[in-house]
C-alpha atoms as a PDB file:
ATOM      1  CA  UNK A   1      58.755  75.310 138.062  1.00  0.00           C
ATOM      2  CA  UNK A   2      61.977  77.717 137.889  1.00  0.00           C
ATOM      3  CA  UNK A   3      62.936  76.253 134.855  1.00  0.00           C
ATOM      4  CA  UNK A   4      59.806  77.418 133.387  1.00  0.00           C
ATOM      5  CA  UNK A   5      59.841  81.003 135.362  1.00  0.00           C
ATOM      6  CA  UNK A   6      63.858  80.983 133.821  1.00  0.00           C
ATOM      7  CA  UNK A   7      62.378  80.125 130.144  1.00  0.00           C
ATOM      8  CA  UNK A   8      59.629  82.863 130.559  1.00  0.00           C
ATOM      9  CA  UNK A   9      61.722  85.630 131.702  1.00  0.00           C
ATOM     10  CA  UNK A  10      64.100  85.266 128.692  1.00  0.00           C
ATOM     11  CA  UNK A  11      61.272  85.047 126.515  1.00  0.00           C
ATOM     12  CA  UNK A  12      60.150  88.473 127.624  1.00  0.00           C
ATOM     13  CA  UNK A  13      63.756  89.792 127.950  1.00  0.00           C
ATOM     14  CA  UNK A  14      64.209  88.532 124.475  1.00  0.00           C
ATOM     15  CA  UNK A  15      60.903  89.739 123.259  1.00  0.00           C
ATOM     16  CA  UNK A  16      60.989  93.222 125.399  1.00  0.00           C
ATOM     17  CA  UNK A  17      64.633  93.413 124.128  1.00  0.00           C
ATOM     18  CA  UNK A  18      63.719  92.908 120.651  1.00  0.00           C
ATOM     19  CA  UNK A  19      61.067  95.508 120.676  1.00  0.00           C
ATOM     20  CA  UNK A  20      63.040  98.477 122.058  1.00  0.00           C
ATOM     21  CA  UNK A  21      65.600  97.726 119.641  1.00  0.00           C
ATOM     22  CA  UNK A  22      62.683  97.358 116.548  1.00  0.00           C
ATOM     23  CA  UNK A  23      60.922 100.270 117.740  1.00  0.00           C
ATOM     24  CA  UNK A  24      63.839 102.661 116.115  1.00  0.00           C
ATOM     25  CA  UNK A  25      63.914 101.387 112.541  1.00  0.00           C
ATOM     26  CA  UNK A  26      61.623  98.237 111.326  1.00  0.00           C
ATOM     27  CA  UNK A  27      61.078  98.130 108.911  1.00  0.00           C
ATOM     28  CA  UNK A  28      64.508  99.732 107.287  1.00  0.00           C
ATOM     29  CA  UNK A  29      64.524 102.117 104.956  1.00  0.00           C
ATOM     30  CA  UNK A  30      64.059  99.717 102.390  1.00  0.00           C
ATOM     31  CA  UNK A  31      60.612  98.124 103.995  1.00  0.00           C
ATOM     32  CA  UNK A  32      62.374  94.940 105.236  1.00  0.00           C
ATOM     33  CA  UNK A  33      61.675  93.113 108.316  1.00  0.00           C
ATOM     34  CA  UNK A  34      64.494  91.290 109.934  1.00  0.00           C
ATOM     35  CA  UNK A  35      64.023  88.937 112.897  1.00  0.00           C
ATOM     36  CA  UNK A  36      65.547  85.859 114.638  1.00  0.00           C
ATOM     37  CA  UNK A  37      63.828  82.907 115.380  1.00  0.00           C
ATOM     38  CA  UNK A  38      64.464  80.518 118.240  1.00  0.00           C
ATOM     39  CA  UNK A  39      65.846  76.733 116.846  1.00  0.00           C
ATOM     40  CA  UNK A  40      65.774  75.171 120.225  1.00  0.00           C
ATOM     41  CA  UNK A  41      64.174  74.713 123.421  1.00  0.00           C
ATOM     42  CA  UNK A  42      63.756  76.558 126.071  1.00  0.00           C
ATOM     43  CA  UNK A  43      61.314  78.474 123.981  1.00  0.00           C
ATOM     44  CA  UNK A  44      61.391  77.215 120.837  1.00  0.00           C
ATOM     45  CA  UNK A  45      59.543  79.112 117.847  1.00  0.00           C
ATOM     46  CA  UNK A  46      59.806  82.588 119.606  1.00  0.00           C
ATOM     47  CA  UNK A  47      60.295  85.138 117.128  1.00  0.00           C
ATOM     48  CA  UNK A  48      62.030  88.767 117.873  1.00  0.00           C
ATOM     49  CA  UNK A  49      62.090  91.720 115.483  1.00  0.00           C
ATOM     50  CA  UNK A  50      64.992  93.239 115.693  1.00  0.00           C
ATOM     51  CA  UNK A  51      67.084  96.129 113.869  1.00  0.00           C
ATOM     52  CA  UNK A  52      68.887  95.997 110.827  1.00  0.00           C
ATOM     53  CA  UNK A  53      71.873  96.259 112.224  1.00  0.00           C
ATOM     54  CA  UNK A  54      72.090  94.224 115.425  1.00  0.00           C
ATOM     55  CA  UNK A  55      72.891  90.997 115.469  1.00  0.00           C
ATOM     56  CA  UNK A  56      70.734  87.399 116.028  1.00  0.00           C
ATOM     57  CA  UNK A  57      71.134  86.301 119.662  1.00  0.00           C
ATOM     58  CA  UNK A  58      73.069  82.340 120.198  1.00  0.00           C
ATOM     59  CA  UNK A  59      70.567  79.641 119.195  1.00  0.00           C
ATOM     60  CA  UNK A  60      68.266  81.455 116.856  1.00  0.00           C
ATOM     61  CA  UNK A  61      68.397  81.923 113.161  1.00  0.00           C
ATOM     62  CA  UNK A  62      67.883  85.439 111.433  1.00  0.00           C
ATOM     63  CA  UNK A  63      64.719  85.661 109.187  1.00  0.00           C
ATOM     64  CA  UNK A  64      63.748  88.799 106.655  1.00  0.00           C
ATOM     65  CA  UNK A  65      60.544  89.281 105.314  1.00  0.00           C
ATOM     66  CA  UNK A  66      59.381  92.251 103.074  1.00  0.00           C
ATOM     67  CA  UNK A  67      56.654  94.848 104.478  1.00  0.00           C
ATOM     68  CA  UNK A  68      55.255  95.217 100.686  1.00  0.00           C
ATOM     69  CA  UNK A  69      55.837  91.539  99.595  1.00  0.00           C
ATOM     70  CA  UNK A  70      56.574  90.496  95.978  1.00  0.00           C
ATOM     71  CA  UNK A  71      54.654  92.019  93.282  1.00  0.00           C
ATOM     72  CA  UNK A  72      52.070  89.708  91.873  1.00  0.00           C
ATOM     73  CA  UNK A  73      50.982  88.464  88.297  1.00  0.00           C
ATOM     74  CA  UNK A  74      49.287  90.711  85.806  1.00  0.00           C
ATOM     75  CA  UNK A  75      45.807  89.872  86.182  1.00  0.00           C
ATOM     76  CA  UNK A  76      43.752  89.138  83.128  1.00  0.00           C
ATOM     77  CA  UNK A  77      43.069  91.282  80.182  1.00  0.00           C
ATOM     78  CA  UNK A  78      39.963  93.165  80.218  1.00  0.00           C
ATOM     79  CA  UNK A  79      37.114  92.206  78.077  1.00  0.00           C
ATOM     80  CA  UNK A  80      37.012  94.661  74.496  1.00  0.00           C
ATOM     81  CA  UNK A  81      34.995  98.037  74.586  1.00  0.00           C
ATOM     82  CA  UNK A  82      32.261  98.957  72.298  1.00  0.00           C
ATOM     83  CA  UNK A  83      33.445 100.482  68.701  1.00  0.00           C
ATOM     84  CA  UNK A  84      33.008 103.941  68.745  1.00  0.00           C
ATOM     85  CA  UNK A  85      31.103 106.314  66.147  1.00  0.00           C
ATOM     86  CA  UNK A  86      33.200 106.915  63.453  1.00  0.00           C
ATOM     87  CA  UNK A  87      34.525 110.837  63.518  1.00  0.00           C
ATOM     88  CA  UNK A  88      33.995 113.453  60.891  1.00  0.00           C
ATOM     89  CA  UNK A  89      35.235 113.216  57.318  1.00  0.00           C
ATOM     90  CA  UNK A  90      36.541 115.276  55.446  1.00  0.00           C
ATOM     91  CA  UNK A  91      37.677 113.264  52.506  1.00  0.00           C
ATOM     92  CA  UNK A  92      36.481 113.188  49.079  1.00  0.00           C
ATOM     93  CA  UNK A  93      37.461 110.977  46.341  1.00  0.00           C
ATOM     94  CA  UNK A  94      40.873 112.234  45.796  1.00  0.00           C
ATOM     95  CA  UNK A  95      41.860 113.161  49.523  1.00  0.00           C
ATOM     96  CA  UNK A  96      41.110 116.104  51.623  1.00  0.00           C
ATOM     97  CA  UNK A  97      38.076 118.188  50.317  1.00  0.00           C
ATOM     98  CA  UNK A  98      39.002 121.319  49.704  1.00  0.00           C
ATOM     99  CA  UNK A  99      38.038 124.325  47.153  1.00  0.00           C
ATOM    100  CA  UNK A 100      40.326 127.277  46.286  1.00  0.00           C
ATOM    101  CA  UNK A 101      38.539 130.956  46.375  1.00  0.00           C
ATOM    102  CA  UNK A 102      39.137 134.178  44.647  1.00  0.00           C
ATOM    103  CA  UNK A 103      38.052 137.090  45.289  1.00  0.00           C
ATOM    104  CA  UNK A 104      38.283 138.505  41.686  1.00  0.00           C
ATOM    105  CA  UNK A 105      40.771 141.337  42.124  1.00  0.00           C
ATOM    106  CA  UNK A 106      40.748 144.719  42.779  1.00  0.00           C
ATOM    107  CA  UNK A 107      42.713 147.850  41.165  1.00  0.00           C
ATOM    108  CA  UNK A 108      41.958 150.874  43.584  1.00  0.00           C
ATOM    109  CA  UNK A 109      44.346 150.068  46.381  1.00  0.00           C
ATOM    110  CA  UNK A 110      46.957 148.084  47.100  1.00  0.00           C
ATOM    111  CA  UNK A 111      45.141 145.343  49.378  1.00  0.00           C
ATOM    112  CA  UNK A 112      42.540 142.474  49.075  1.00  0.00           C
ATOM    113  CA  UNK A 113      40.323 139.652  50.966  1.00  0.00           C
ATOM    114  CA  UNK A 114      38.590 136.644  50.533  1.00  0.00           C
ATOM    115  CA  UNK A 115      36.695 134.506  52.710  1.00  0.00           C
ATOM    116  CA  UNK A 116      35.707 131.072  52.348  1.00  0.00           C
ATOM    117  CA  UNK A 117      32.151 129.896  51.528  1.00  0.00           C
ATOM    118  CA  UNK A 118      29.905 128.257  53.824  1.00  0.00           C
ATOM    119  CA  UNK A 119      30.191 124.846  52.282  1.00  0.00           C
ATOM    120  CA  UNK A 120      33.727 124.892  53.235  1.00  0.00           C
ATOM    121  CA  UNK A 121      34.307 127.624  55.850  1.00  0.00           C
ATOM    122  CA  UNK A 122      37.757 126.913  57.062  1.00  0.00           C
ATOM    123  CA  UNK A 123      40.929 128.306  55.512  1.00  0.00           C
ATOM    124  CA  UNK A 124      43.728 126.389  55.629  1.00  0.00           C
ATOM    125  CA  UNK A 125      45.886 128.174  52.999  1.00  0.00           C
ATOM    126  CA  UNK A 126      45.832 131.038  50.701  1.00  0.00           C
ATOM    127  CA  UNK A 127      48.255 134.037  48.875  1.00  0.00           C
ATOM    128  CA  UNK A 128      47.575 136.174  46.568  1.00  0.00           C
ATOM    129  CA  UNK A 129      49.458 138.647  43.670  1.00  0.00           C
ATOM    130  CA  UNK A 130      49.924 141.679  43.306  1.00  0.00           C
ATOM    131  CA  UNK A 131      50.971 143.689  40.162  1.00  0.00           C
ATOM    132  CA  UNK A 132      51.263 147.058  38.496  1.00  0.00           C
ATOM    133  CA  UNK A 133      51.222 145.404  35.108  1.00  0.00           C
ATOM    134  CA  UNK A 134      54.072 146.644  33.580  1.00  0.00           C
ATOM    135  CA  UNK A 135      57.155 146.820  36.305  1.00  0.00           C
ATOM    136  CA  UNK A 136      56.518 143.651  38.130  1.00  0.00           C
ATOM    137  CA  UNK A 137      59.883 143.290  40.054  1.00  0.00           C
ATOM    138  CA  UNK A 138      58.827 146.609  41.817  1.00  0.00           C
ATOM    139  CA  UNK A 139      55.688 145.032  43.341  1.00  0.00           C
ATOM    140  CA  UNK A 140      55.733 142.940  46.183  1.00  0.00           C
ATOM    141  CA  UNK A 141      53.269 141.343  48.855  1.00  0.00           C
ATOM    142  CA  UNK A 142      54.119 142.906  52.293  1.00  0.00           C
ATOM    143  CA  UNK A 143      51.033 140.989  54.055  1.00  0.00           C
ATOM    144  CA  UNK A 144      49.910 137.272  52.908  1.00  0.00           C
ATOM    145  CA  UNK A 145      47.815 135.484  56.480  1.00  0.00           C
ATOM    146  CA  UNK A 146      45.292 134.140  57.236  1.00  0.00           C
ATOM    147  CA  UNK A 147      41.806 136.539  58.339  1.00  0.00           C
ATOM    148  CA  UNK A 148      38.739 135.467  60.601  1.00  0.00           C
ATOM    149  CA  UNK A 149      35.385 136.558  61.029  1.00  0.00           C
ATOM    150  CA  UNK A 150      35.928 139.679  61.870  1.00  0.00           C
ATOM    151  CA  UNK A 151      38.183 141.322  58.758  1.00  0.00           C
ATOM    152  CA  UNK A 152      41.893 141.934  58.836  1.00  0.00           C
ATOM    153  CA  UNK A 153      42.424 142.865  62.346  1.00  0.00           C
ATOM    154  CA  UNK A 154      46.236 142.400  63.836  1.00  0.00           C
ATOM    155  CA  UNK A 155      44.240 142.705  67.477  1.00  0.00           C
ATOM    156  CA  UNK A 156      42.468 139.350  66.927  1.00  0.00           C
ATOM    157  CA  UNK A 157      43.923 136.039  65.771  1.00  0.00           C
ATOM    158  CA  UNK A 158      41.507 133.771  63.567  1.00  0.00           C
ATOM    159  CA  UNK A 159      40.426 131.232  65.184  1.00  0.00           C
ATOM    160  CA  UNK A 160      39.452 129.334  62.656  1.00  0.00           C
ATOM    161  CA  UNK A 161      41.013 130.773  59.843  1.00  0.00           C
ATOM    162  CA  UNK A 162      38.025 131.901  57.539  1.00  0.00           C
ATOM    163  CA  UNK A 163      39.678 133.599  54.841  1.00  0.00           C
ATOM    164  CA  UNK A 164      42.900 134.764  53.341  1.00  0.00           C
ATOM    165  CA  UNK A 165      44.305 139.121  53.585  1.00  0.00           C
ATOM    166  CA  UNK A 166      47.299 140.358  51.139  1.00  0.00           C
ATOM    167  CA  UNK A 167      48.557 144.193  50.857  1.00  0.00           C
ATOM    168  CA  UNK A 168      51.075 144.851  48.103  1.00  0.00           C
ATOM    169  CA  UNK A 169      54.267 147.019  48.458  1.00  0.00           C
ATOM    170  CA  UNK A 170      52.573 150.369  46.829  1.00  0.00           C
ATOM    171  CA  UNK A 171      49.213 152.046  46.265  1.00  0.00           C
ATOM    172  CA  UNK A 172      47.400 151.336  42.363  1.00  0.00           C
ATOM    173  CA  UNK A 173      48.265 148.168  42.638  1.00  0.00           C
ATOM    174  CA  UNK A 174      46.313 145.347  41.129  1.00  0.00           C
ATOM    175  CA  UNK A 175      45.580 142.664  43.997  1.00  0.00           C
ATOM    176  CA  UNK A 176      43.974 139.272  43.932  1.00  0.00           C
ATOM    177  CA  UNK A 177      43.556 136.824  47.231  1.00  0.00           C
ATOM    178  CA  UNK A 178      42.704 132.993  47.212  1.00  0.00           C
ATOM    179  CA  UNK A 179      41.908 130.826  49.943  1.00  0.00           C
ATOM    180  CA  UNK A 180      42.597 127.042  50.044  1.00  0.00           C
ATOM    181  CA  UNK A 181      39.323 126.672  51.908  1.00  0.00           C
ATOM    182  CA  UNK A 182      38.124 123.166  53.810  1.00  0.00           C
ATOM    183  CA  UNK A 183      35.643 121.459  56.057  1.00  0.00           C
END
């Protein structure tokens, strides 16, 4: 009978031990467990958890686990989603769809706009000339962008683009704009 009172209270010493000592750090900063396991009777099988870095007791043999555990397999591949609708087009036979616009000129001042028609609202390019017929190096665009909806304004970037704006360097100018207009 005091053999097994002697093999109980160094169970609980071990145990109790074990536990103040694990309290402070399991698992370490890592996520690992570490613990010692009693080989031999008295008490065979206990296990203690103790810190990283103390030290198995005489007679047991240290044992790590990990708190997270080994990753597992990839699981199997899901089964194939529905094809969706197929988006908007805007190819034509020979690539993008596009028509160029002019607006047909204009001699009374030195600036001119075009916007793009309905069947292809959206400007994606444009330019434009500008000329006084006769001393050409002298005339020069100064503006050549894009317009929107609501006329040349510097206030309000198009968004979309539906037309093309050029001013030339000097007044009696002739002007012409074009837009490279799309879908």
């Amino acid at each position: 009978m005091k053999r097994i009172i002697a093999v109980a209270i160094a169970t609980a010493v071990l145990v109790l031990g074990g536990y103040g000592i694990a309290y402070a750090t399991i698992p370490d900063s890592s996520g690992v467990i570490d613990g010692c396991y009693k080989t031999s009777n008295p008490g065979q099988g206990a296990l203690i958890v103790i810190d990283s870095s103390a030290t198995c007791p005489s007679g047991t043999t240290p044992l790590h686990w990990n708190q997270a555990g080994p990753q597992g397999p990839a699981g199997a591949a899901g089964a194939t989603g529905a094809t969706g609708p197929a988006g908007p087009s805007t190819a034509g036979p020979a690539g993008l769809d596009i028509v160029t616009v002019w607006n047909g000129g204009n001699n009374v001042n030195n600036n001119s706009l075009v916007y793009c028609p309905g069947d292809h609202p959206y400007a994606i390019g444009g330019g434009g000339i500008a000329t006084d017929f006769g001393s050409e190096s002298t005339s020069q665009l100064v503006e050549d962008r894009p317009i929107g909806s609501g006329g040349p304004s510097f206030l309000n970037p198009p968004n979309p683009p539906t037309g093309w704006y050029i001013v030339g360097s000097k007044n009696n100018l002739y002007t012409a704009a074009y837009a490279i207009c799309s879908k």
